[in-house]
Protein backbone atom coordinates (compact mmCIF):
# COMPACT_ATOMS: atom_id res chain seq x y z
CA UNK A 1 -45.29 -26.85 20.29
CA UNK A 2 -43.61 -25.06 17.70
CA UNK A 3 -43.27 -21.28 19.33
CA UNK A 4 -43.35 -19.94 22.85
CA UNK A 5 -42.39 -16.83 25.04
CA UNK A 6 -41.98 -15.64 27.81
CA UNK A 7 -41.75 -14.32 30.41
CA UNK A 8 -45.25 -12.51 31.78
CA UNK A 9 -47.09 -12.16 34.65
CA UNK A 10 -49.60 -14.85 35.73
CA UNK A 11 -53.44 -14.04 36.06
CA UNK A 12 -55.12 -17.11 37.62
CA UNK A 13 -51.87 -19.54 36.90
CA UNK A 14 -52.12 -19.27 33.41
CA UNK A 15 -48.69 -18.71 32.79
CA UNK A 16 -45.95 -20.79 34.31
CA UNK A 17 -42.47 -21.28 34.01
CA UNK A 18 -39.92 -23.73 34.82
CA UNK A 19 -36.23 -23.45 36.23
CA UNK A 20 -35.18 -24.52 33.04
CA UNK A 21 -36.63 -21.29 31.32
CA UNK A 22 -34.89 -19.58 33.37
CA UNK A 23 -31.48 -21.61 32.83
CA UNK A 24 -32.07 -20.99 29.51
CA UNK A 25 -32.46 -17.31 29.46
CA UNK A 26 -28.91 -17.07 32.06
CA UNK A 27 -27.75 -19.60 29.56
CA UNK A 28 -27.84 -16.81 27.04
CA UNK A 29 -26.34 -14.12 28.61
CA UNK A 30 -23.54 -16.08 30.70
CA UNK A 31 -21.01 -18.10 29.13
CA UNK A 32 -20.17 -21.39 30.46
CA UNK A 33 -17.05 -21.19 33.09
CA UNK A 34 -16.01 -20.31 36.89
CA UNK A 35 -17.19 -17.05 37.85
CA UNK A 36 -13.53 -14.72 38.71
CA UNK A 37 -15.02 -12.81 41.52
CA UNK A 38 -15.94 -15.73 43.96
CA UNK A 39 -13.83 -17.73 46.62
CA UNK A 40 -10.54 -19.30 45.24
CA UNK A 41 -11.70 -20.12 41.97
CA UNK A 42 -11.66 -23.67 42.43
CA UNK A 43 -7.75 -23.34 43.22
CA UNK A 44 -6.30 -27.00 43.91
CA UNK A 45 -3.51 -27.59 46.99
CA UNK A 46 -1.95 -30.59 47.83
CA UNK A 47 -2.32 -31.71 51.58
CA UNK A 48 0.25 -32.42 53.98
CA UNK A 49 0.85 -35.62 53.48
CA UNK A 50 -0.72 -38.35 51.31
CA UNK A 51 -2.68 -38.60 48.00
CA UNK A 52 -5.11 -36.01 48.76
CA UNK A 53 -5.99 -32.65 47.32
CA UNK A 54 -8.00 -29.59 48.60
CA UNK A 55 -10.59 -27.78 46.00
CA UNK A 56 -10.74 -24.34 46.86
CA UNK A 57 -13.69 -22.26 47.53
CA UNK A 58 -15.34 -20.86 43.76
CA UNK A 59 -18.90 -20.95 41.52
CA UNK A 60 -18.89 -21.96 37.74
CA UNK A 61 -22.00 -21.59 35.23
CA UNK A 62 -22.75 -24.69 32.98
CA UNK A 63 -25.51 -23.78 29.89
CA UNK A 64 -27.67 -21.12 32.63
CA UNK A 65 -26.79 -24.04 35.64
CA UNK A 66 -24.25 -22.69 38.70
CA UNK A 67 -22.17 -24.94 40.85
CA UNK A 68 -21.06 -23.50 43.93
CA UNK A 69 -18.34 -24.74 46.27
CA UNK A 70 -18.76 -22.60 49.89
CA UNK A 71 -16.05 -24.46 51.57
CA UNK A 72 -12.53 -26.08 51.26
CA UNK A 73 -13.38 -29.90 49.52
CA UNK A 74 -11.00 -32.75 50.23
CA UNK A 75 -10.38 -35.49 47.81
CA UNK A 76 -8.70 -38.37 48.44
CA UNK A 77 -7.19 -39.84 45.58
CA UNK A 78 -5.83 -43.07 47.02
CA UNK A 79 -7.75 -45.53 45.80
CA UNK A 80 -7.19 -44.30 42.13
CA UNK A 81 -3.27 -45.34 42.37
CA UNK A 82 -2.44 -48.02 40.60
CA UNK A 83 0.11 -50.49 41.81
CA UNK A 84 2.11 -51.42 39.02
CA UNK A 85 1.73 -48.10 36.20
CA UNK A 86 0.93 -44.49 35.97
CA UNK A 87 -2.19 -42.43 35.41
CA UNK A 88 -3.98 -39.53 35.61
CA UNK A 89 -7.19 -38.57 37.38
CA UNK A 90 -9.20 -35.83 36.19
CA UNK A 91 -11.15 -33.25 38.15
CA UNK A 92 -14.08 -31.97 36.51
CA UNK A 93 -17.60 -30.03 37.34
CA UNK A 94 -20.15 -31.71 35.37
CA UNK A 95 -23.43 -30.65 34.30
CA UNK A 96 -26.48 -33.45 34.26
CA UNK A 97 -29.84 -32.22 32.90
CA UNK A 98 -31.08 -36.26 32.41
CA UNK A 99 -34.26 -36.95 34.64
CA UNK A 100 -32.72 -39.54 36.82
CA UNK A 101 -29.52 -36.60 37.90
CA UNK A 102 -30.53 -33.14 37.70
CA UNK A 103 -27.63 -31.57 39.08
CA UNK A 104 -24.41 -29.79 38.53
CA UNK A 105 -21.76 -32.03 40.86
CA UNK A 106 -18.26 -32.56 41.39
CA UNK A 107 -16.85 -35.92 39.28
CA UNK A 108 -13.49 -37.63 39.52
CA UNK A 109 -13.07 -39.64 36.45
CA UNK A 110 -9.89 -41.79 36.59
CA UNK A 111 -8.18 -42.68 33.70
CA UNK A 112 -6.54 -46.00 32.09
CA UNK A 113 -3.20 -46.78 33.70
CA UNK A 114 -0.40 -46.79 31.48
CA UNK A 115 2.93 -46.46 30.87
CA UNK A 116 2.35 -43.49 29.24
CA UNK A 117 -1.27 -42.66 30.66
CA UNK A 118 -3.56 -40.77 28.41
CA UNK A 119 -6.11 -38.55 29.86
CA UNK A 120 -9.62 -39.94 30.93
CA UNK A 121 -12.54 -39.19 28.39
CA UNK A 122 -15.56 -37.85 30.77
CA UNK A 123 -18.34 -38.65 29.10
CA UNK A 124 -20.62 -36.15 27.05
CA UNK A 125 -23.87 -36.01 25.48
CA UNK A 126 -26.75 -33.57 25.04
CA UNK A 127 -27.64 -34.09 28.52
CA UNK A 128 -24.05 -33.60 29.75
CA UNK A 129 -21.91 -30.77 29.41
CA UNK A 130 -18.48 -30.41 31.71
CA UNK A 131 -15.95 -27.94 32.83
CA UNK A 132 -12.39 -29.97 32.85
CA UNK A 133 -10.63 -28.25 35.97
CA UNK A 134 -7.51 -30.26 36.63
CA UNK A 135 -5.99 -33.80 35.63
CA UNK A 136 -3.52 -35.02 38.32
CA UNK A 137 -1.22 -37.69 37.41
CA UNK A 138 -0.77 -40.32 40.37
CA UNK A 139 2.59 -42.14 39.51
CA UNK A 140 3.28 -45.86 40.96
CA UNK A 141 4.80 -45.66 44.56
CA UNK A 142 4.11 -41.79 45.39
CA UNK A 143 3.44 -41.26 49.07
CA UNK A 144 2.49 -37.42 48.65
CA UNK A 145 1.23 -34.73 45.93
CA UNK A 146 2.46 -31.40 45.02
CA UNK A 147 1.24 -28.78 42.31
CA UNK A 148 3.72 -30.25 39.66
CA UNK A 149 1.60 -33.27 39.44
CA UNK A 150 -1.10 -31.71 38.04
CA UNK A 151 -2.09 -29.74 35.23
CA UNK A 152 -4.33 -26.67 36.03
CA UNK A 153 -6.92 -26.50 33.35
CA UNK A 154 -8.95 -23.69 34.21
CA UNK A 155 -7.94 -20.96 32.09
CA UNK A 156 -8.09 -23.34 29.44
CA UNK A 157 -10.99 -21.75 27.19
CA UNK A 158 -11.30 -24.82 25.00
CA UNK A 159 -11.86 -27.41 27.88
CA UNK A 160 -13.19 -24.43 30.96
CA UNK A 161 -12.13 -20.88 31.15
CA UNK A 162 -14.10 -18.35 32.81
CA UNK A 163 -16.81 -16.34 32.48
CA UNK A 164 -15.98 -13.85 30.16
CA UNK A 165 -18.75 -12.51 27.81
CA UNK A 166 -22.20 -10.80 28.36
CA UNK A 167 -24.10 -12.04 24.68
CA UNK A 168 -26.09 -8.68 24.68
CA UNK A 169 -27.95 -7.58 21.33
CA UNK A 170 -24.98 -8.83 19.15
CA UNK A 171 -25.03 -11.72 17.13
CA UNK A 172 -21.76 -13.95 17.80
CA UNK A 173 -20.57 -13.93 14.14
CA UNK A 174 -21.27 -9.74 14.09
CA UNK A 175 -19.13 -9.61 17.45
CA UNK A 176 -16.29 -11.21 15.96
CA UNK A 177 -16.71 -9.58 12.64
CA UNK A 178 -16.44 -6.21 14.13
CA UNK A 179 -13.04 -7.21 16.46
CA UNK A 180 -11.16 -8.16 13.54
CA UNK A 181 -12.28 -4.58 12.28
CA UNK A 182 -11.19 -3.03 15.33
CA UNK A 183 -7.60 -5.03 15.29
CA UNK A 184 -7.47 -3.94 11.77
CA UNK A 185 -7.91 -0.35 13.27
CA UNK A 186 -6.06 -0.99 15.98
CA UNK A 187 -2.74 -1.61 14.01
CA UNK A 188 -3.15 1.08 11.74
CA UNK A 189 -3.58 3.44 14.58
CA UNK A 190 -0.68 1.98 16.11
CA UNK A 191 1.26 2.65 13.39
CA UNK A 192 0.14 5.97 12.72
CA UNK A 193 0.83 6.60 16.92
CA UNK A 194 4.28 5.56 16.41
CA UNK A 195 5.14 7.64 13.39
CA UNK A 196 3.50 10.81 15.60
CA UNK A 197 5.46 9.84 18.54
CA UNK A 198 8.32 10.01 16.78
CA UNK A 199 7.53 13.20 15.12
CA UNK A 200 6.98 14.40 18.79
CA UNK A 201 10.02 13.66 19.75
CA UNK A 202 11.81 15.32 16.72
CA UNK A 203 9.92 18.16 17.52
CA UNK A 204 11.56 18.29 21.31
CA UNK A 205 14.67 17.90 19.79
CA UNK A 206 14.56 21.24 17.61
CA UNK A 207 13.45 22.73 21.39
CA UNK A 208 16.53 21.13 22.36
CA UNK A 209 18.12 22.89 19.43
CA UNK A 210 17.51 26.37 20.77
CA UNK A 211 17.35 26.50 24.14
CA UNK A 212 19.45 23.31 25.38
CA UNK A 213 23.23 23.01 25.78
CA UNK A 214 25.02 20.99 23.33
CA UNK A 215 27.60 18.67 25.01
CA UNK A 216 28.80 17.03 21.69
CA UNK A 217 28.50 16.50 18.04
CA UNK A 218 29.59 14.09 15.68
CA UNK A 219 29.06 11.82 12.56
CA UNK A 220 27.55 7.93 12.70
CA UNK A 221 27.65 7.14 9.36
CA UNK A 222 28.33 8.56 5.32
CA UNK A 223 25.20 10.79 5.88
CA UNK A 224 24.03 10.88 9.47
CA UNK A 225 25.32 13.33 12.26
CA UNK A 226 24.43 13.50 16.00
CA UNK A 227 23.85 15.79 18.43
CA UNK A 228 24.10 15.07 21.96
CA UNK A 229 22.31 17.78 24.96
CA UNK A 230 22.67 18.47 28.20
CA UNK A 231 19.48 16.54 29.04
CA UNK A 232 20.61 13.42 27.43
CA UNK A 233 18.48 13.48 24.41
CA UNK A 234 20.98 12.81 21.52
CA UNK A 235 19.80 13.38 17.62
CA UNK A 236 20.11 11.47 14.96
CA UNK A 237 20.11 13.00 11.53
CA UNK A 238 20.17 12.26 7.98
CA UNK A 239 20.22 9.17 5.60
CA UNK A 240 21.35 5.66 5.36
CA UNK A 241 22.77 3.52 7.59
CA UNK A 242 24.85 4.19 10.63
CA UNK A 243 28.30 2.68 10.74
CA UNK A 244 29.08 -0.83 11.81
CA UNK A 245 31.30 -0.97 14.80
CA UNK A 246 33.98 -3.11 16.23
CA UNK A 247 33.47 -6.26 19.07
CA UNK A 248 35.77 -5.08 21.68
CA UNK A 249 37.23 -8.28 21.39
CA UNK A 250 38.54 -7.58 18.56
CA UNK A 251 41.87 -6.75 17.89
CA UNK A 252 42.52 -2.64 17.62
CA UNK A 253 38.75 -2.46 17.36
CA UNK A 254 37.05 0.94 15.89
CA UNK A 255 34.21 1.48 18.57
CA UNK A 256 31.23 3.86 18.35
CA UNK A 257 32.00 7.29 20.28
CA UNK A 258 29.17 6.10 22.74
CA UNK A 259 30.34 3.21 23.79
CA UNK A 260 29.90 3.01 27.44
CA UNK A 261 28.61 6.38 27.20
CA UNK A 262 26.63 7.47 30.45
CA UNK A 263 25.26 10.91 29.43
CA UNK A 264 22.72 9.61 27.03
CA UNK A 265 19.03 9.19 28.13
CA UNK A 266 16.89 9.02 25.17
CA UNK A 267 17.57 8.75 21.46
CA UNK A 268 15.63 10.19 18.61
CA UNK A 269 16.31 8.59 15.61
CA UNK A 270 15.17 11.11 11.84
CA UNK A 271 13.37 9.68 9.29
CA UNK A 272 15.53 8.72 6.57
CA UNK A 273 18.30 6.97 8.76
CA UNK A 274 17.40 2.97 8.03
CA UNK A 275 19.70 1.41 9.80
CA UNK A 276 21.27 1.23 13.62
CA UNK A 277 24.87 -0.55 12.92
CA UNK A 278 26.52 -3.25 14.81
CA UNK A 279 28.12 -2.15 18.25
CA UNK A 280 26.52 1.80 17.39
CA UNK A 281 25.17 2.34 21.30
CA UNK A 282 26.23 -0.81 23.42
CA UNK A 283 26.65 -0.51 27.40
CA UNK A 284 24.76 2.97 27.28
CA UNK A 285 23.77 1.78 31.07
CA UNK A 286 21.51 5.25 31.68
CA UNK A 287 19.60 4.91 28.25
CA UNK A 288 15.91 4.80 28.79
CA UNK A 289 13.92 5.12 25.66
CA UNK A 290 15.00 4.68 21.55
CA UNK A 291 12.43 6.41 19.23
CA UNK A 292 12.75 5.19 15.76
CA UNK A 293 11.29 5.48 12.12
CA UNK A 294 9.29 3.85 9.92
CA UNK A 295 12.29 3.97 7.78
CA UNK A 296 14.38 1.93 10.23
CA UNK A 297 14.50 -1.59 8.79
CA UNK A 298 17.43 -3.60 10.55
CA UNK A 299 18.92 -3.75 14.06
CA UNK A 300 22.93 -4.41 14.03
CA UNK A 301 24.07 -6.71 16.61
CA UNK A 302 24.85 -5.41 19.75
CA UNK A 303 23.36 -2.14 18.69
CA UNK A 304 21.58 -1.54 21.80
CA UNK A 305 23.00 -4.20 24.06
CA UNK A 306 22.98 -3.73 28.47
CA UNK A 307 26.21 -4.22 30.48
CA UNK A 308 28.29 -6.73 29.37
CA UNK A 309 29.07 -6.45 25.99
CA UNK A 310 26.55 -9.36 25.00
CA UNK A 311 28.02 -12.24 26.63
CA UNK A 312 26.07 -15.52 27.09
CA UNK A 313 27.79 -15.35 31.26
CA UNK A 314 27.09 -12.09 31.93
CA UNK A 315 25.03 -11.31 34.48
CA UNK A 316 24.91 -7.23 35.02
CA UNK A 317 21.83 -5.87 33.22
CA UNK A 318 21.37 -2.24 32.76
CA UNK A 319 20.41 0.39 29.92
CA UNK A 320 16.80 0.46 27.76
CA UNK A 321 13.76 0.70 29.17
CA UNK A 322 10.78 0.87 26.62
CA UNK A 323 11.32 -0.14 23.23
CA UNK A 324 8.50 -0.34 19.83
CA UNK A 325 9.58 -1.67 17.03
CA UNK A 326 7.50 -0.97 13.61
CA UNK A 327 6.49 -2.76 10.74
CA UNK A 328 9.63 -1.34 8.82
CA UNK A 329 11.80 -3.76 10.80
CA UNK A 330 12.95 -6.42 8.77
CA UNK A 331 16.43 -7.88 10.51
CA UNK A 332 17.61 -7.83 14.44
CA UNK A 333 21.26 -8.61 15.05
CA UNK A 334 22.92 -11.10 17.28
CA UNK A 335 22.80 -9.43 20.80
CA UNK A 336 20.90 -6.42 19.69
CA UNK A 337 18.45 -5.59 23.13
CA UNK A 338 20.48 -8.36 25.45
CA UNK A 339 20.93 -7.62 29.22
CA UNK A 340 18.57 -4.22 28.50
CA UNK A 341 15.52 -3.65 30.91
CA UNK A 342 12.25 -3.84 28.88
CA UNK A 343 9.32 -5.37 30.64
CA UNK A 344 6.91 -5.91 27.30
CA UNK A 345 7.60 -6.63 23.43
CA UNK A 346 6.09 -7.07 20.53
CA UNK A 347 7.94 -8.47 17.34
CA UNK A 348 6.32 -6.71 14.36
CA UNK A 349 5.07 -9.44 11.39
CA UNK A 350 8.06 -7.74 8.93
CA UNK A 351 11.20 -9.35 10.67
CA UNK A 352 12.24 -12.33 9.07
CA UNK A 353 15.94 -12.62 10.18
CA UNK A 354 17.21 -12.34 13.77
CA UNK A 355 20.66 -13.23 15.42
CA UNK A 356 20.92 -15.49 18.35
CA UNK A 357 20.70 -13.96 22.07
CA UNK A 358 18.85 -11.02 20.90
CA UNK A 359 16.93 -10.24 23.78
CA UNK A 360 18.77 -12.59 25.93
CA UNK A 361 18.81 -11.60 29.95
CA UNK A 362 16.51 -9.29 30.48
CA UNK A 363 15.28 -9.67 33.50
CA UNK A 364 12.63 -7.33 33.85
CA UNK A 365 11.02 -8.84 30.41
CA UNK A 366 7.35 -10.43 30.85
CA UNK A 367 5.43 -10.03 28.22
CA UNK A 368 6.21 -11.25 24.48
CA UNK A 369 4.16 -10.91 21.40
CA UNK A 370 6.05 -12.69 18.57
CA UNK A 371 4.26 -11.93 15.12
CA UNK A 372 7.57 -12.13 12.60
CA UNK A 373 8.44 -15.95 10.80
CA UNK A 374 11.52 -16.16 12.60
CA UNK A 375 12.19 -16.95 16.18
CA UNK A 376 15.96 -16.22 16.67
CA UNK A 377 18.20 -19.10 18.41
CA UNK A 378 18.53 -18.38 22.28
CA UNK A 379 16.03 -15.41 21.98
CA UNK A 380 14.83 -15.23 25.15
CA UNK A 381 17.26 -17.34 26.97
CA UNK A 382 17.62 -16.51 31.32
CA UNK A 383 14.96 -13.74 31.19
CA UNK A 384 13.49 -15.03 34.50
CA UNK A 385 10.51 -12.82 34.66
CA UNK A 386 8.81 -14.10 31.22
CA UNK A 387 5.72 -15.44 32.36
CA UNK A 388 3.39 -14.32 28.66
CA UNK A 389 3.96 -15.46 25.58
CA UNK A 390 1.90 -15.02 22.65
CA UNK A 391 3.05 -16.18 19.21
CA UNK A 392 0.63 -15.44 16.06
CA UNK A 393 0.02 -17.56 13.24
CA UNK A 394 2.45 -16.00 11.47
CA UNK A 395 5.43 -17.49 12.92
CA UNK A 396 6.95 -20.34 10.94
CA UNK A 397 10.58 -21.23 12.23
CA UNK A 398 11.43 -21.91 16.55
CA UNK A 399 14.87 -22.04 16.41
CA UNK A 400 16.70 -24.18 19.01
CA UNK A 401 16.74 -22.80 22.85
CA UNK A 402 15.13 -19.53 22.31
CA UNK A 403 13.14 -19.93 25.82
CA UNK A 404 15.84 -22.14 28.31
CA UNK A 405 15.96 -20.84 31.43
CA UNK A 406 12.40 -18.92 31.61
CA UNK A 407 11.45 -20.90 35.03
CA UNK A 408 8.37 -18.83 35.05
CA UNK A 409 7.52 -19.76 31.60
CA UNK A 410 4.73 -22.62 31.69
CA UNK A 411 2.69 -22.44 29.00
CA UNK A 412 2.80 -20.18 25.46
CA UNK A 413 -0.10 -19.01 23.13
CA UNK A 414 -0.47 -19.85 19.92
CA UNK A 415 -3.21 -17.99 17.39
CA UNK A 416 -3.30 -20.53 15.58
CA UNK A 417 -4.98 -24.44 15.26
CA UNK A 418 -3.63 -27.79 16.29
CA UNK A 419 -2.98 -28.54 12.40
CA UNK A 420 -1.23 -25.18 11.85
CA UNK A 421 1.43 -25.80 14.84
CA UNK A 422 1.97 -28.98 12.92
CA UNK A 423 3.29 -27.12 10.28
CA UNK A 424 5.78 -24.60 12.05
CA UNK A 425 8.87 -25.51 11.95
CA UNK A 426 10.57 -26.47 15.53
CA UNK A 427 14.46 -26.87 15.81
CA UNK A 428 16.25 -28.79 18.53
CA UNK A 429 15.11 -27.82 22.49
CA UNK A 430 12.89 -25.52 21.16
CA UNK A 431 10.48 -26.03 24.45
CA UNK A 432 13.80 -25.53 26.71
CA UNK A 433 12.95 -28.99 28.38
CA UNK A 434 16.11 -30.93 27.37
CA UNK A 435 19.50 -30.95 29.03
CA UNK A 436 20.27 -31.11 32.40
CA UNK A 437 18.24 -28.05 33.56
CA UNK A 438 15.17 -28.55 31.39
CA UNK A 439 12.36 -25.94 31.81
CA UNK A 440 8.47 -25.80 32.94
CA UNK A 441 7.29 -25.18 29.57
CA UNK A 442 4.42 -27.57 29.30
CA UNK A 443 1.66 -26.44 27.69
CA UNK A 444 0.97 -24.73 23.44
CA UNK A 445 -2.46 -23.67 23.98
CA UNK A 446 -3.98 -23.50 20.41
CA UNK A 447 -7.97 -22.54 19.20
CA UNK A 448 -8.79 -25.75 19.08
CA UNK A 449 -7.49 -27.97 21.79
CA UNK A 450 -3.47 -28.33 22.99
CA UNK A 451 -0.11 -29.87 23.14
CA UNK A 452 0.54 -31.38 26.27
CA UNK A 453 4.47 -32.30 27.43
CA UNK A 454 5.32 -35.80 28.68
CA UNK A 455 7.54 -35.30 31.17
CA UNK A 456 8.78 -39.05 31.08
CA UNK A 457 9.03 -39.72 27.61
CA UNK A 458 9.69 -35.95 26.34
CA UNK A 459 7.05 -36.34 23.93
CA UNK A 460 4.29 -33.44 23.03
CA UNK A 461 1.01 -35.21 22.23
CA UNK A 462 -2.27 -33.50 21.27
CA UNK A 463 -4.94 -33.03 22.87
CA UNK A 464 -8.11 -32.19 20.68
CA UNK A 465 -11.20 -30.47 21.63
């Protein structure tokens, strides 16, 4: 039969319909993965003692199919140890439509032992379609399991995911024609937002101007002069660049009049000023928010820097809050935002030189989005809370131990293909997993499949989808 339709109602059985219409009709609207909203998700727990695991409670959708789980599942994975070498054992929901199966089921698929074990192919064909959930690696001798010997696959789009996406009226290629539209949009109005923002702000300060109380003025550089208020809102106007500024550990160092200064809150940087110098506003512990320019284009070091001065030891963190950076921003110094309190960033595409430790220590950071070519040495080093981490396609250069000592850094992002992360450059300890503390950075989730850490030989190897 070349055509059909469906569905109507039956007068005298002349129209009938099979479950597989019907999987093919929820197979159009719901995407293959485990539904968020039910049980545990499939959530894996090691028992109390031996090789056996506990599958939580959760309901997944295979091609209009659904699998439910109602109930904790125990799997014992004992006889799947080898005595002699390593592998892994993966957990997957599989989907058979053959005549002989019929039926969405739980498989266990161990794979070859090895030295170093590769993970097992489950087979796949136009009758089989699975959801990869978790591959556990049973290692010669081990008596017990816990959640570091396995790797959790399920938000993994490329090999399960979750059921995101309602396929209404929209054709798949229009859908994803009309985001990149709306990111296009998105960025312009972002830009546009932070340009008004900062007009806002100017526009407060000229409020400021007649009806607050001036506490100080002063000059930062050849052509730019400041005005600080009673409500901690100081002014920057004029030109150029700011002045550079002195390390304190320098000898008879010139420092910036703000140094250590408590009284400022928020700072409102004019249009025309393209520059914050080294050392300008360091240790300003009660400084919330910066609003800057479109003209800004470099960060001195230690401009902005926390508590501390900027040292690698230190461990007091205090000072800004909420920082946007635009496209203008080309360079960010050595130190520049270390020991400060933001809790999300984005790194415009325009900055193409950055100083070690420039966001290192802040422990309230958890969110990166990293679209310049440059990834600064020690970048990110002991900010405890990073947990996201998105790099676009545009990066090009991971300079050496930019993420050691993110313990709640697993996995990272990258917009971008398998061949394409080939290409970027990676310096020394770039994944923070050498040394004597190495990390729990395991994971460079790419479009098209990922790398995958070896924790015993220290090797990333691919894995393509």
């Amino acid at each position: 039969m070349a055509f059909y339709s469906g569905f109507f109602n039956s007068k005298g059985l002349d129209r009938t319909y099979t479950a597989e219409n019907f999987c093919d009709y929820l197979g159009s609207l719901i995407c293959n993965g485990i539904q968020d909203n039910y049980g545990d998700c499939f959530k894996l727990t090691a028992a109390s003692s031996g090789l056996k695991v506990i599958v939580g409670r959760g309901k997944a959708w295979i091609d209009g199919h659904y699998f439910v789980n109602d109930s904790r599942y125990s799997i014992d994975l004992t006889e799947y140890q080898d005595e002699s070498l390593p592998r892994y054992v993966s957990i997957a929901i599989v989907c058979d439509t053959s005549e002989s199966v019929r039926a969405v089921r739980l498989e266990i698929v161990p794979g070859t032992p090895a030295e170093n074990p590769a993970l097992p192919v489950i087979p796949t064909d136009e009758n089989r379609t699975r959801l990869l959930l978790y591959a556990v690696r049973l290692n010669v001798g081990a008596t017990s399991l816990s959640k570091f010997d396995w790797y959790d696959y399920r938000e993994d789009s490329n090999v399960c995911g979750y059921c995101k996406c309602i396929l209404g009226k929209c054709k798949v290629t229009e859908m994803q024609s009309q985001l990149a539209q709306l990111i296009a949009e998105m960025e312009d109005y972002n830009d546009t937002i932070a340009g008004l923002t900062n007009k806002v702000d100017m526009l407060q300060t000229k409020v400021d101007d007649l009806t607050g109380d001036i506490i100080e003025t002063g000059e930062l550089g050849e052509d730019i002069y400041y005005v600080l208020y009673s409500n901690g809102r100081l002014l920057l106007r004029g030109t150029g660049a700011t002045y550079d500024y002195d390390s304190p550990l320098t000898d008879n160092p010139q420092e910036s009049p703000f140094k250590k200064n408590l009284d400022v809150k928020n700072i409102v940087v004019s249009s025309g000023i393209t520059s914050i110098g080294a050392f300008t506003f360091p240790n300003c512990d009660n400084l919330e928010t910066i609003s800057l320019p479109n003209t800004i284009t470099k960060i001195g070091r230690n401009a902005l820097v926390g508590t501390g001065d900027g040292l690698v030891e230190q461990k007091l963190v205090t000072g800004l809050v909420e920082l946007n950076l635009s496209d203008s921003v080309t360079e960010i110094g050595q130190f520049a935002f270390a020991n400060t309190r933001i809790e999300t960033l984005t790194i415009p595409k325009s900055v193409t030189t950055v100083g070690d430790y420039a966001f290192q220590s802040c422990i309230n950071l958890e969110t990166v989005r990293y679209e310049g070519t440059l990834i600064g040495g020690f970048m990110f080093v002991r900010c405890p809370k990073l947990k996201n981490v998105t790099l676009a396609k545009t990066v090009k250069i991971i300079s050496s131990h930019w993420i050691n000592y993110c313990d709640m850094l697993t996995s990272i992002t990258y917009e971008g293909s398998l061949a394409d992360w080939a290409e970027v450059t990676k310096r020394s300890n770039w994944d923070g997993n050498a040394g004597q503390m190495p990390g729990n950075m395991y994971k460079v989730i790419c479009f098209d499949g990922y790398m995958q850490y070896d924790t015993e030989t220290g090797e990333w190897n691919e894995v393509k989808e």
